[in-house]
PDB file of N, CA and C in Angstrom:
ATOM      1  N   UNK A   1     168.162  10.280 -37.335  1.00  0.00           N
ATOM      2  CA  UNK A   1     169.475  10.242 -37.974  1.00  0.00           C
ATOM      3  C   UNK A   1     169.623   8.985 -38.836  1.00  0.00           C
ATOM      4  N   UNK A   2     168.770   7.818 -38.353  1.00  0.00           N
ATOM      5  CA  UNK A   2     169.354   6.460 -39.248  1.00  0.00           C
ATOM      6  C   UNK A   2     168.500   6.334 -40.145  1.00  0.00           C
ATOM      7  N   UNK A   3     167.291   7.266 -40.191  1.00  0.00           N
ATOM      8  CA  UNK A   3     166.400   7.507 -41.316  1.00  0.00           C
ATOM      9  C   UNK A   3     166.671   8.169 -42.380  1.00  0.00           C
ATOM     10  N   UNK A   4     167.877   9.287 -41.765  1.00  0.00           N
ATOM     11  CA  UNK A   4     168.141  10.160 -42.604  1.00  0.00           C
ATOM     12  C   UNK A   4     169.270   9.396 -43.396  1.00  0.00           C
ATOM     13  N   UNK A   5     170.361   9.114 -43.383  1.00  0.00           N
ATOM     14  CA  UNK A   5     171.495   7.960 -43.454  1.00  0.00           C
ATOM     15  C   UNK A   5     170.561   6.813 -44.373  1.00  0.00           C
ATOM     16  N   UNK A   6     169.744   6.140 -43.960  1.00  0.00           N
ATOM     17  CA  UNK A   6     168.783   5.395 -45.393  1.00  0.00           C
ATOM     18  C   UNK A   6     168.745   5.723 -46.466  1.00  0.00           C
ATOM     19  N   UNK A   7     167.632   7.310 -46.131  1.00  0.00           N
ATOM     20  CA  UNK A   7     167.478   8.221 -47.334  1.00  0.00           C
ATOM     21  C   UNK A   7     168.348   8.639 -47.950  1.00  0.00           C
ATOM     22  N   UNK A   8     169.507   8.595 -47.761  1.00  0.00           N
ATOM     23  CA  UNK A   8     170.307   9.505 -48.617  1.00  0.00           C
ATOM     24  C   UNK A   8     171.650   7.912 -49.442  1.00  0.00           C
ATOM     25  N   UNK A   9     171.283   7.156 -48.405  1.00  0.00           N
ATOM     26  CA  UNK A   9     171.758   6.059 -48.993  1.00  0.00           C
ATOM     27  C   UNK A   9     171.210   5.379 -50.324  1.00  0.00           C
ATOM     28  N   UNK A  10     170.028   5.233 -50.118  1.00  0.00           N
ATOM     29  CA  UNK A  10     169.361   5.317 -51.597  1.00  0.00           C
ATOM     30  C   UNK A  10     169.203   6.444 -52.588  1.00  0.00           C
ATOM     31  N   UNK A  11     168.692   7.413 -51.802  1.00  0.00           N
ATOM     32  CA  UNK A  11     169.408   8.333 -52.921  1.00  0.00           C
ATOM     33  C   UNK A  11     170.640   8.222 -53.994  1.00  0.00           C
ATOM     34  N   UNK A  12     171.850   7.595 -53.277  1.00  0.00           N
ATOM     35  CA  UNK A  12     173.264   7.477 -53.780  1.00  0.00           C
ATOM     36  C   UNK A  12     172.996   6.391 -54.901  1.00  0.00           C
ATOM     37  N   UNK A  13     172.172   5.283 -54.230  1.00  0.00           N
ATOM     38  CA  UNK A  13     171.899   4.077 -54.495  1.00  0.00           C
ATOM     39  C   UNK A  13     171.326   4.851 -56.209  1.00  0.00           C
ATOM     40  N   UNK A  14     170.388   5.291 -56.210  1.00  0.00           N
ATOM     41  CA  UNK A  14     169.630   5.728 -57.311  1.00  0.00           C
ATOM     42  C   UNK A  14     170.737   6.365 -58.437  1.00  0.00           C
ATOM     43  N   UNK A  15     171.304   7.317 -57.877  1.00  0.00           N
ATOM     44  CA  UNK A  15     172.110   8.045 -58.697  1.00  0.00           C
ATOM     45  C   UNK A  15     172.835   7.139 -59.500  1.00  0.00           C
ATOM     46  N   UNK A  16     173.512   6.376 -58.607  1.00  0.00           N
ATOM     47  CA  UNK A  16     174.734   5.281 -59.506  1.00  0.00           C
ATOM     48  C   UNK A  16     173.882   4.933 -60.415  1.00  0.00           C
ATOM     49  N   UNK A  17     172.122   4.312 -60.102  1.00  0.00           N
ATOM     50  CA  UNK A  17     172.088   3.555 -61.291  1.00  0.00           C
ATOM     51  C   UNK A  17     171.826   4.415 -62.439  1.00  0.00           C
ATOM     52  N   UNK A  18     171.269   6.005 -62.320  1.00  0.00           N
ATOM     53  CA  UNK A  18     171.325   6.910 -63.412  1.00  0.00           C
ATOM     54  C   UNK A  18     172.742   6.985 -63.832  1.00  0.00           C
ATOM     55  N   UNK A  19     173.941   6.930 -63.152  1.00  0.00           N
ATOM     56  CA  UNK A  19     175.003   7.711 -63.738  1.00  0.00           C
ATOM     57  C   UNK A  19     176.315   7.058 -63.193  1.00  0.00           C
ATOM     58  N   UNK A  20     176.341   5.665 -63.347  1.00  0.00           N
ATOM     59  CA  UNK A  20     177.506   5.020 -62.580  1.00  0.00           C
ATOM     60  C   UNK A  20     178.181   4.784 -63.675  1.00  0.00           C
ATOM     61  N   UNK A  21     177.623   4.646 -65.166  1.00  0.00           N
ATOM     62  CA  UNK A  21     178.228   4.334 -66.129  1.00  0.00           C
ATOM     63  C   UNK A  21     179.273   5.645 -66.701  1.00  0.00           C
ATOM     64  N   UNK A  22     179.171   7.035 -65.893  1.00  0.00           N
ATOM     65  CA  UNK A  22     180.398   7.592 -66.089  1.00  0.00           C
ATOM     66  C   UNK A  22     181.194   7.709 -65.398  1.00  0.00           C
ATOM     67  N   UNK A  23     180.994   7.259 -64.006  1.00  0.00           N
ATOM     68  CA  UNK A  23     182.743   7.037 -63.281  1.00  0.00           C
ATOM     69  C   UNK A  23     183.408   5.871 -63.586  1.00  0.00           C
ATOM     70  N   UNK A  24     184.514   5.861 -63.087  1.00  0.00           N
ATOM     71  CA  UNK A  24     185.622   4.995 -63.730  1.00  0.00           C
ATOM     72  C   UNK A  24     185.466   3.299 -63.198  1.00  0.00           C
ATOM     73  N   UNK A  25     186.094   2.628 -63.610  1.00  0.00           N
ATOM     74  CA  UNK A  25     186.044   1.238 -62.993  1.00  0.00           C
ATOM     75  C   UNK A  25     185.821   0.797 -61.467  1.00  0.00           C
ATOM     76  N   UNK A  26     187.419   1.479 -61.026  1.00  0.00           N
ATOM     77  CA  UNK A  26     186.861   1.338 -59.554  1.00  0.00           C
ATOM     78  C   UNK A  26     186.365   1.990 -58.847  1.00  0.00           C
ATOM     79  N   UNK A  27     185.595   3.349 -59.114  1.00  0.00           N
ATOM     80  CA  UNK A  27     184.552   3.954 -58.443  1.00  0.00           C
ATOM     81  C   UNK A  27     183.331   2.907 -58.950  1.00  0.00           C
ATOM     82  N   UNK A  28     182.948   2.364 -59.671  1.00  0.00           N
ATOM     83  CA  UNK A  28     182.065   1.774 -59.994  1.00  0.00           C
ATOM     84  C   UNK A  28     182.479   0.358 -59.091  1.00  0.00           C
ATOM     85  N   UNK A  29     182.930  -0.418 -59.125  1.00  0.00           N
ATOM     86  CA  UNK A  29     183.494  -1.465 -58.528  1.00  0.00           C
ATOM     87  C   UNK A  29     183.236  -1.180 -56.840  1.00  0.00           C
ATOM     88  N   UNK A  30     183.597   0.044 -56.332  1.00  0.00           N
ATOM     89  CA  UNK A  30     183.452   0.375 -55.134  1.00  0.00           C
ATOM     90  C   UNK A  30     182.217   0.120 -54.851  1.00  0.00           C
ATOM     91  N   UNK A  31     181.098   0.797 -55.411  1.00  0.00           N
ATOM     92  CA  UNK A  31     179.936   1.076 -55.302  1.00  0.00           C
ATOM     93  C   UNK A  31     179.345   0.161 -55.352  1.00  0.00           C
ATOM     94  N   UNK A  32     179.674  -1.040 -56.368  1.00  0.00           N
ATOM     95  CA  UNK A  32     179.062  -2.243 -56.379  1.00  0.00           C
ATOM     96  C   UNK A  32     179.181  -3.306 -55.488  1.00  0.00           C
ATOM     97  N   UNK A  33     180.386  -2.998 -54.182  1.00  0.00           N
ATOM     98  CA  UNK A  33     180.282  -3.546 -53.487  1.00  0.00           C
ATOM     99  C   UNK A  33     179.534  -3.243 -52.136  1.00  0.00           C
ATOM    100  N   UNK A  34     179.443  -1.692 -51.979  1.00  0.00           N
ATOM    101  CA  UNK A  34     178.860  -1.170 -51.346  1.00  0.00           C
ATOM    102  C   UNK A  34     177.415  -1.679 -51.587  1.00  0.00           C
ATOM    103  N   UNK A  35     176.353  -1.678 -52.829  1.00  0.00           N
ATOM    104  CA  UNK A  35     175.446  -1.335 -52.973  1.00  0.00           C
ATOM    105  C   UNK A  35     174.925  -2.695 -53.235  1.00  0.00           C
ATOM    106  N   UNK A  36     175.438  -3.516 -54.159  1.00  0.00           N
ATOM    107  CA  UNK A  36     175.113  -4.903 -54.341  1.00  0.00           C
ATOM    108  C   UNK A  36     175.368  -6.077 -53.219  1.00  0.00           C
ATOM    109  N   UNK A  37     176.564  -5.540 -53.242  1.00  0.00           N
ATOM    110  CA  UNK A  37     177.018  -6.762 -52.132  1.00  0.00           C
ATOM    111  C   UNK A  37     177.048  -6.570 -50.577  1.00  0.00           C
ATOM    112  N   UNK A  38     176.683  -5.159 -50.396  1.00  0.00           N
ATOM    113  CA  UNK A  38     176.403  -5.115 -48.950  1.00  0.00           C
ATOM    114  C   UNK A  38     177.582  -4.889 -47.948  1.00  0.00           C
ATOM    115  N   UNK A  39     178.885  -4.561 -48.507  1.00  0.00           N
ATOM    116  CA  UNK A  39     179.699  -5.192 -47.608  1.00  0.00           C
ATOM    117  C   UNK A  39     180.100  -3.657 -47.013  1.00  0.00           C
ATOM    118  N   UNK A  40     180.802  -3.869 -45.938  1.00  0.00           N
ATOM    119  CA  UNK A  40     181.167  -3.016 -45.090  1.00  0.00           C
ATOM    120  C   UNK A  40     182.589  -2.282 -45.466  1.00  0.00           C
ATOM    121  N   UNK A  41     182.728  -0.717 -45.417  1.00  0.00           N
ATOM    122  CA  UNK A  41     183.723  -0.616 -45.618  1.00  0.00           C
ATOM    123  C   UNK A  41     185.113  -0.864 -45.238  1.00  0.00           C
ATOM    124  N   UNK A  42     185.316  -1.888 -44.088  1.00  0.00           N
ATOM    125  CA  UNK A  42     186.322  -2.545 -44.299  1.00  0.00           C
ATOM    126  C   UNK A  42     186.581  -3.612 -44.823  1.00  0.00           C
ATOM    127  N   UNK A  43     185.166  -4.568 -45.484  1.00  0.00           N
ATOM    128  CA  UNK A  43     185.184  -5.408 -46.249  1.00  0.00           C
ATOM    129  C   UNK A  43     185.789  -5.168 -47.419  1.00  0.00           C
ATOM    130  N   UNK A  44     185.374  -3.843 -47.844  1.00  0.00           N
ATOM    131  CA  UNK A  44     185.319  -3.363 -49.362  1.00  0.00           C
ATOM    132  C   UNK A  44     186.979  -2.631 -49.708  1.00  0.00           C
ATOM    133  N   UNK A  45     188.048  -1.985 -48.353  1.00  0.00           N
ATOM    134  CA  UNK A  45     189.149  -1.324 -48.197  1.00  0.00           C
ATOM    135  C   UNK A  45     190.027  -3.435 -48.535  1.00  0.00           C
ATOM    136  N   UNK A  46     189.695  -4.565 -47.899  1.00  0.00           N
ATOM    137  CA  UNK A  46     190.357  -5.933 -47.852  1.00  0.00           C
ATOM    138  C   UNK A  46     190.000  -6.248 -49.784  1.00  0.00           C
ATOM    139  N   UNK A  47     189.101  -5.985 -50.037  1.00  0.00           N
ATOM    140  CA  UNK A  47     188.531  -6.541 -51.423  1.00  0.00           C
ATOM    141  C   UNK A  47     189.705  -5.959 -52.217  1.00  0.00           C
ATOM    142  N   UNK A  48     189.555  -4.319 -52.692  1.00  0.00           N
ATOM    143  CA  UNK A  48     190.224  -3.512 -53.001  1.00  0.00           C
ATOM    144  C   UNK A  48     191.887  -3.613 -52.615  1.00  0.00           C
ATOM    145  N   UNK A  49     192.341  -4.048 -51.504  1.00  0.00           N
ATOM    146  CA  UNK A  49     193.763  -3.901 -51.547  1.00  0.00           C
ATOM    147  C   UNK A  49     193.967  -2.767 -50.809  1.00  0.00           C
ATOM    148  N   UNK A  50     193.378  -1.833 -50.275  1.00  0.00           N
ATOM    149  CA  UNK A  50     193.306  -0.392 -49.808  1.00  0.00           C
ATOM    150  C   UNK A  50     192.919   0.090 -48.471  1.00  0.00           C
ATOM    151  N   UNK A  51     193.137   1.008 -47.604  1.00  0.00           N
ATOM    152  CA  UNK A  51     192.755   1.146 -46.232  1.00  0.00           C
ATOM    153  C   UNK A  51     191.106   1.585 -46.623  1.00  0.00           C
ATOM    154  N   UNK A  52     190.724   1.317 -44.860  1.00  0.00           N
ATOM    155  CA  UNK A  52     189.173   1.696 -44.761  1.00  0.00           C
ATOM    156  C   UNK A  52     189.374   2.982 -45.266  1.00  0.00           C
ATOM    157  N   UNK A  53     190.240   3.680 -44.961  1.00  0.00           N
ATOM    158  CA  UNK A  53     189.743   5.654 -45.127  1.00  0.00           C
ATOM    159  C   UNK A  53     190.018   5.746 -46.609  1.00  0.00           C
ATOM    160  N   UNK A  54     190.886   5.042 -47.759  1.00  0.00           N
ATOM    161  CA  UNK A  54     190.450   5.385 -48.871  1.00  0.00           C
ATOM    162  C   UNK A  54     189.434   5.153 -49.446  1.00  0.00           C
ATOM    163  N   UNK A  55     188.474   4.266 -49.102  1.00  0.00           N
ATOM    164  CA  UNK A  55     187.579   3.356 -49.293  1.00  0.00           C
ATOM    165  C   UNK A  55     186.651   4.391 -49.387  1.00  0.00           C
ATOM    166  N   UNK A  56     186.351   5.377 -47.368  1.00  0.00           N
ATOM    167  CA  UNK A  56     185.335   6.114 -47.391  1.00  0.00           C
ATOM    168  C   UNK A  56     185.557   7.515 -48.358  1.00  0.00           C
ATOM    169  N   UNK A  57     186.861   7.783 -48.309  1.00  0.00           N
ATOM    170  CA  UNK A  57     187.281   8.963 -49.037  1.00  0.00           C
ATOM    171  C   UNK A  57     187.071   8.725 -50.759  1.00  0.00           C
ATOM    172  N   UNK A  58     186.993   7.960 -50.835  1.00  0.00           N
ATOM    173  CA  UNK A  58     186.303   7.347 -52.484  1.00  0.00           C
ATOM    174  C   UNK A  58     185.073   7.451 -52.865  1.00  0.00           C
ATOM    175  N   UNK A  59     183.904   6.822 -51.511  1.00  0.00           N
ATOM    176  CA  UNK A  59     182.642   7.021 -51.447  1.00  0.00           C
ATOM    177  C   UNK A  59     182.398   8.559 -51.739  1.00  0.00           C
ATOM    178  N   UNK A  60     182.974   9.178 -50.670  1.00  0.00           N
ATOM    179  CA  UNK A  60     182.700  10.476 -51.170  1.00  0.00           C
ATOM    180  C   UNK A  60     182.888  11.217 -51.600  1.00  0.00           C
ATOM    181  N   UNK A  61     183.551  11.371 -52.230  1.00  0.00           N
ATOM    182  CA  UNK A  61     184.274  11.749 -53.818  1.00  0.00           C
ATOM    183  C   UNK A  61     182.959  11.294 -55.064  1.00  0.00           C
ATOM    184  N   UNK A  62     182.810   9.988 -54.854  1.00  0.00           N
ATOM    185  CA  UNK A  62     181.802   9.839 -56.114  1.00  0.00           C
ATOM    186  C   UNK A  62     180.497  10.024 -55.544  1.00  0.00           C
ATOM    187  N   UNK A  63     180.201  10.066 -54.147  1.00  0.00           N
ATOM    188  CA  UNK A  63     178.976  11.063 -54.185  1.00  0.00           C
ATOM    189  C   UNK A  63     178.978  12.046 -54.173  1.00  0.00           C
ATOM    190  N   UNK A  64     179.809  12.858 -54.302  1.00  0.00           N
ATOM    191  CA  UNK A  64     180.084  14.395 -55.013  1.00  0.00           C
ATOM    192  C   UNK A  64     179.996  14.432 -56.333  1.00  0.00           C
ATOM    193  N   UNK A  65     180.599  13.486 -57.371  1.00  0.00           N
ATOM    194  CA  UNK A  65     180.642  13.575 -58.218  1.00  0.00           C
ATOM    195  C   UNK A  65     179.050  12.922 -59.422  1.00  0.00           C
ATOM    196  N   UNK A  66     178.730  11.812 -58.205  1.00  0.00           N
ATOM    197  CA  UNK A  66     177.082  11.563 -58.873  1.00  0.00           C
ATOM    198  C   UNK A  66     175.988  13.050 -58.700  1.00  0.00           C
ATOM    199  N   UNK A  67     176.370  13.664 -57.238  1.00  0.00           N
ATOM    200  CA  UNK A  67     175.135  15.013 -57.043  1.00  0.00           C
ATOM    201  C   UNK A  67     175.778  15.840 -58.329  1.00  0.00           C
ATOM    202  N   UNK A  68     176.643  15.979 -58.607  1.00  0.00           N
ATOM    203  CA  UNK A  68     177.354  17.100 -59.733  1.00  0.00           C
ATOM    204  C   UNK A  68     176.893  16.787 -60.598  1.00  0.00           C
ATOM    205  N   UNK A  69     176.688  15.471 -60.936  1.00  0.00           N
ATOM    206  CA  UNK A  69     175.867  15.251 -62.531  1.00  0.00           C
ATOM    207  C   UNK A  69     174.838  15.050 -62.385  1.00  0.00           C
ATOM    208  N   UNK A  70     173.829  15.347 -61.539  1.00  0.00           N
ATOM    209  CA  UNK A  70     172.665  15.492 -61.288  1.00  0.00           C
ATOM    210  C   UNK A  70     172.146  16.916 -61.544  1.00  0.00           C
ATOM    211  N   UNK A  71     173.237  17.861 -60.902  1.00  0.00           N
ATOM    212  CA  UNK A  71     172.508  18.990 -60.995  1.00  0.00           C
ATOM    213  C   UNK A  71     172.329  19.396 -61.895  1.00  0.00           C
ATOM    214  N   UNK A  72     173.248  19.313 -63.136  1.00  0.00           N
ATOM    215  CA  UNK A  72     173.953  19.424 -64.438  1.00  0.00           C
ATOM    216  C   UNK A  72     172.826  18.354 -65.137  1.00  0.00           C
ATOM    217  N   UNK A  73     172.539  17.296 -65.176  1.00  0.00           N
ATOM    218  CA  UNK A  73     171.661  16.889 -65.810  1.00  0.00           C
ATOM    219  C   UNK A  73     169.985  16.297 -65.518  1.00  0.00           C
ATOM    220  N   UNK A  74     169.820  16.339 -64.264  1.00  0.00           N
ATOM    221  CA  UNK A  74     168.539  16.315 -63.516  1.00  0.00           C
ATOM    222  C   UNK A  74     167.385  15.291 -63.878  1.00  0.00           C
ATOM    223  N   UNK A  75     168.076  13.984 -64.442  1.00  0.00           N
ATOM    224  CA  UNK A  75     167.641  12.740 -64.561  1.00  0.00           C
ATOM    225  C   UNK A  75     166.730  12.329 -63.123  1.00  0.00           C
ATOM    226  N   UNK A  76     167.567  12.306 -62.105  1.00  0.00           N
ATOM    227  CA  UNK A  76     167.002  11.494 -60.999  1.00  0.00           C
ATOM    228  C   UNK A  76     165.665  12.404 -61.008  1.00  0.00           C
ATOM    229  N   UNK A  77     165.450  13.880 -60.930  1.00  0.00           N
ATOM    230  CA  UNK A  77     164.476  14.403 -60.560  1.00  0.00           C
ATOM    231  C   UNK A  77     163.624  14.872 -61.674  1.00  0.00           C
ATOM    232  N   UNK A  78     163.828  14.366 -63.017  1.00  0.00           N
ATOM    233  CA  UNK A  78     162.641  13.883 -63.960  1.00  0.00           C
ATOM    234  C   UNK A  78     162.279  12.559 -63.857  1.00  0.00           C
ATOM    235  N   UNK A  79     162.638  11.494 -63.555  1.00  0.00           N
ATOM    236  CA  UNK A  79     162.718  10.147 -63.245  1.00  0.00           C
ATOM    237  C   UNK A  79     161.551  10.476 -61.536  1.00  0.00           C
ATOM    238  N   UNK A  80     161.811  10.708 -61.038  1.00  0.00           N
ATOM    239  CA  UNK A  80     161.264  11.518 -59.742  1.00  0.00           C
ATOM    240  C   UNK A  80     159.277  11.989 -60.058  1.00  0.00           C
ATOM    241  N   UNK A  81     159.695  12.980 -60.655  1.00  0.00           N
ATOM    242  CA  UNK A  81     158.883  13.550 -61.427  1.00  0.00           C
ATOM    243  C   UNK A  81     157.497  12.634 -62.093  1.00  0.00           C
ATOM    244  N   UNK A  82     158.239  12.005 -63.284  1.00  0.00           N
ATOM    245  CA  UNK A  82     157.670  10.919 -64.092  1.00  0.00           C
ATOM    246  C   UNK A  82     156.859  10.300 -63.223  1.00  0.00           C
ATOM    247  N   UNK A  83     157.484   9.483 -62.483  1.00  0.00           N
ATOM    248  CA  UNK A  83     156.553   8.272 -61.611  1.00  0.00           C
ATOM    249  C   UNK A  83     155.565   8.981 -60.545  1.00  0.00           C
ATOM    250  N   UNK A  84     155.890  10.085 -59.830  1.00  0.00           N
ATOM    251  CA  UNK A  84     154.620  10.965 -59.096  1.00  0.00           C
ATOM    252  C   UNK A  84     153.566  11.313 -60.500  1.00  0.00           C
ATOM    253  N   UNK A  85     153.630  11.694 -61.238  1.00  0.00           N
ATOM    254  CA  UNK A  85     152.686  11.690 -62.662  1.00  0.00           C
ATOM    255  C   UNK A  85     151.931  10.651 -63.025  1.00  0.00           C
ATOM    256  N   UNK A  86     152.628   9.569 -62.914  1.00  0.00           N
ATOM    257  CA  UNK A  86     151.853   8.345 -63.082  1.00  0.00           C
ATOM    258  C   UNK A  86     151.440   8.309 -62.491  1.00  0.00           C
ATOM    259  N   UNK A  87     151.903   7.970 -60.808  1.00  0.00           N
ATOM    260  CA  UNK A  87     150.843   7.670 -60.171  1.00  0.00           C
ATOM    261  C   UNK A  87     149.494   8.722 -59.766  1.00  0.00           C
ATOM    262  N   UNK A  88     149.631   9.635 -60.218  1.00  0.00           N
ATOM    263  CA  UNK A  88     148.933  10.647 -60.271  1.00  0.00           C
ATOM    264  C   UNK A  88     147.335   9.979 -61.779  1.00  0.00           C
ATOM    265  N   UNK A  89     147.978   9.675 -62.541  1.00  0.00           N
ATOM    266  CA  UNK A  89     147.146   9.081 -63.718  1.00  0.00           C
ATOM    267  C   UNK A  89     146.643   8.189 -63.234  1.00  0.00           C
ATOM    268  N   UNK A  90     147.232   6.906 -62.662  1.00  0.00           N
ATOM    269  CA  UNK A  90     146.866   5.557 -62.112  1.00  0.00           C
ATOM    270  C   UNK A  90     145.176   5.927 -60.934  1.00  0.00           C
ATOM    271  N   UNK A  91     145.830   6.672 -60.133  1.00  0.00           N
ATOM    272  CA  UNK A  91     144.839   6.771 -59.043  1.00  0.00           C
ATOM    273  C   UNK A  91     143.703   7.444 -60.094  1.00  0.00           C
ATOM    274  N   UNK A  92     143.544   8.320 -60.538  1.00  0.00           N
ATOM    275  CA  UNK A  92     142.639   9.041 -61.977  1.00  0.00           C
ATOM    276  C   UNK A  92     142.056   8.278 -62.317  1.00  0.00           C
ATOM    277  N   UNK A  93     142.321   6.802 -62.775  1.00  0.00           N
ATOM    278  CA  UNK A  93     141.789   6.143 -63.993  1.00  0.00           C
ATOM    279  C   UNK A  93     141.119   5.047 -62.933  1.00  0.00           C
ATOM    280  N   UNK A  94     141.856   4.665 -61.536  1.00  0.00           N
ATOM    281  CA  UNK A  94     141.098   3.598 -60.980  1.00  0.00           C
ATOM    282  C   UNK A  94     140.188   4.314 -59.656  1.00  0.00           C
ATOM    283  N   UNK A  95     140.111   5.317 -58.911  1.00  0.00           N
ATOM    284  CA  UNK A  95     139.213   5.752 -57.933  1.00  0.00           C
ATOM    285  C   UNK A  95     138.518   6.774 -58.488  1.00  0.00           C
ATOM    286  N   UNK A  96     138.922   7.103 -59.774  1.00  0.00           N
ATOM    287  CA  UNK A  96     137.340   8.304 -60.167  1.00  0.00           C
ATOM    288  C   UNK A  96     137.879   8.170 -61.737  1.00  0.00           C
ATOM    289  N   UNK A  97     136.859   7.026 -62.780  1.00  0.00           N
ATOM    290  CA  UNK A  97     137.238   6.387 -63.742  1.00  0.00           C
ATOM    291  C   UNK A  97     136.435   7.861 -64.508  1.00  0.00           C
ATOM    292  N   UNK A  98     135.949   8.249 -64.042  1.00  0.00           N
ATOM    293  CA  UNK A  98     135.161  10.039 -64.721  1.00  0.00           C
ATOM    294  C   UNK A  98     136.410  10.732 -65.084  1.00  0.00           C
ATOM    295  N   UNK A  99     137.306  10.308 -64.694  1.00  0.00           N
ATOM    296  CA  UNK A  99     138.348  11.437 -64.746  1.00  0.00           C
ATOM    297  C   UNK A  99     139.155  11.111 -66.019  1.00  0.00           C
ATOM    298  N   UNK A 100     138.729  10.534 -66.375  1.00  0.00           N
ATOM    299  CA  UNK A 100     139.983   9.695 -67.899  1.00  0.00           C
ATOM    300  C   UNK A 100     140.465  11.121 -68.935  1.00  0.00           C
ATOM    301  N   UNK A 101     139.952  12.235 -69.002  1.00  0.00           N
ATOM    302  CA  UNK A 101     140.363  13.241 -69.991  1.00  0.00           C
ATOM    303  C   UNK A 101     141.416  13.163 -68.948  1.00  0.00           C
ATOM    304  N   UNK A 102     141.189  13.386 -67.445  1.00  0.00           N
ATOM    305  CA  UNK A 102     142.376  14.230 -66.956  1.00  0.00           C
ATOM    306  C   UNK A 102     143.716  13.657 -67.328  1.00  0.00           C
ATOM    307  N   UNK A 103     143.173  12.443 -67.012  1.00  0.00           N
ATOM    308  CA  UNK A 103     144.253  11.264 -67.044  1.00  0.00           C
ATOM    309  C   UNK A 103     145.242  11.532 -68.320  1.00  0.00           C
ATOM    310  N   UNK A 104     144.254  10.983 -69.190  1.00  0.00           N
ATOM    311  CA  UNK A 104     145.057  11.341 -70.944  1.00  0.00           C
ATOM    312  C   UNK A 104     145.563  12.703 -71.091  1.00  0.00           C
ATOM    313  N   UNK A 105     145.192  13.609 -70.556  1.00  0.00           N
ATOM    314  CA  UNK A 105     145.808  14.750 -70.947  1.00  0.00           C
ATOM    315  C   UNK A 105     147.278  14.902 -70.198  1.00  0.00           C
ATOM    316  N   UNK A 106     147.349  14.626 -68.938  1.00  0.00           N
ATOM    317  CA  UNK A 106     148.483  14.392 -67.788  1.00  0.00           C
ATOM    318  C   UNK A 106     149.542  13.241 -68.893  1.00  0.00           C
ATOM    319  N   UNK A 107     148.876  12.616 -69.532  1.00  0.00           N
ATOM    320  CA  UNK A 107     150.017  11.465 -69.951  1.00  0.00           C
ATOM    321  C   UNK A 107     150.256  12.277 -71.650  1.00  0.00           C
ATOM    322  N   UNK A 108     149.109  12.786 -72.153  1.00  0.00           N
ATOM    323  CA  UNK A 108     150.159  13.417 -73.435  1.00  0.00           C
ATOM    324  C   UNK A 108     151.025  14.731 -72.884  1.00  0.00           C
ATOM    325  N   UNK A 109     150.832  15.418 -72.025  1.00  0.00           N
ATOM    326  CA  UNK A 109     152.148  16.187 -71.387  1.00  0.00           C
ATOM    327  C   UNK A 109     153.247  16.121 -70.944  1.00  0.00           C
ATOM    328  N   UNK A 110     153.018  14.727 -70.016  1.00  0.00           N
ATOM    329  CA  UNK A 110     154.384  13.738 -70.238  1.00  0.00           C
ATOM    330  C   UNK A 110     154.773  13.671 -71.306  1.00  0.00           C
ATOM    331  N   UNK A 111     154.409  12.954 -72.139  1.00  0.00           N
ATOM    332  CA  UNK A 111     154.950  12.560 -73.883  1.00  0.00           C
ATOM    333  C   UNK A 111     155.226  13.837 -74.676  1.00  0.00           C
ATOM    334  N   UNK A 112     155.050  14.919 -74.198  1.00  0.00           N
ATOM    335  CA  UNK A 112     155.246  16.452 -75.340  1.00  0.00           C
ATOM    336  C   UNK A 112     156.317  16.672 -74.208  1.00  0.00           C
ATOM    337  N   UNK A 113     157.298  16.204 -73.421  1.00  0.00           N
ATOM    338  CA  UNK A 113     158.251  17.083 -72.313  1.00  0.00           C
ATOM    339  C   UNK A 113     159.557  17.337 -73.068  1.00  0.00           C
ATOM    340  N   UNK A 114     159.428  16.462 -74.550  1.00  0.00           N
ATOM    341  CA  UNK A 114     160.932  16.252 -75.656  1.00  0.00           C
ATOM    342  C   UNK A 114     161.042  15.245 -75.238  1.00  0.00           C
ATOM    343  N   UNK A 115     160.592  14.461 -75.574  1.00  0.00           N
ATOM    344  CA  UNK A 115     160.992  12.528 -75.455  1.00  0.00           C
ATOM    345  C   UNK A 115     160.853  12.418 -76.602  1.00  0.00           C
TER     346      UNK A 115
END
């Protein structure tokens, strides 16, 4: 359970930084205290001016609203994507240096995805 609660904490963590720049101030502000500064949500309900339960009821609201623009735009899981590719090239080019077409070809397919 506190593995799972990690994972999905970074997950959140990730999203904001794909897509924090479209919620509003203090959903962003929230998050930044959550995520930067570590603080607890009753730290963050005293910061804010606001009870703990709007605090959590805020959190999740904008993690509803970060998965919504995920699904809709699917950054995190080309971003996702991308770096398993690389490292997919990386290992190619340094434990079987024979492999370099594969390599180059894996990285101009990346580069033809519409970039």
């Amino acid at each position: 359970m506190l593995e799972q609660d990690f994972e999905q904490r970074m997950r959140l963590g990730r999203l904001f930084d794909m897509y924090g720049g479209l919620l509003t101030e203090k959903q962003q502000q929230c998050l930044r205290f959550y995520f930067y500064d570590d603080l607890s949500l009753t730290e963050i309900a005293e910061e804010m001016e606001v009870s703990r339960q709007a605090v959590h009821d805020l959190l999740k609201r904008v993690e509803q609203t970060l998965e919504r623009n995920e699904k809709k735009l699917g950054l995190l899981a080309r971003d996702t994507r991308d770096k398993e590719r690389l490292r997919s090239v990386i290992q190619l080019l340094t434990a079987e240096p024979s492999q370099k077409e594969q390599a180059i070809s894996i990285l101009n397919e990346m580069c033809g995805e519409g970039r």
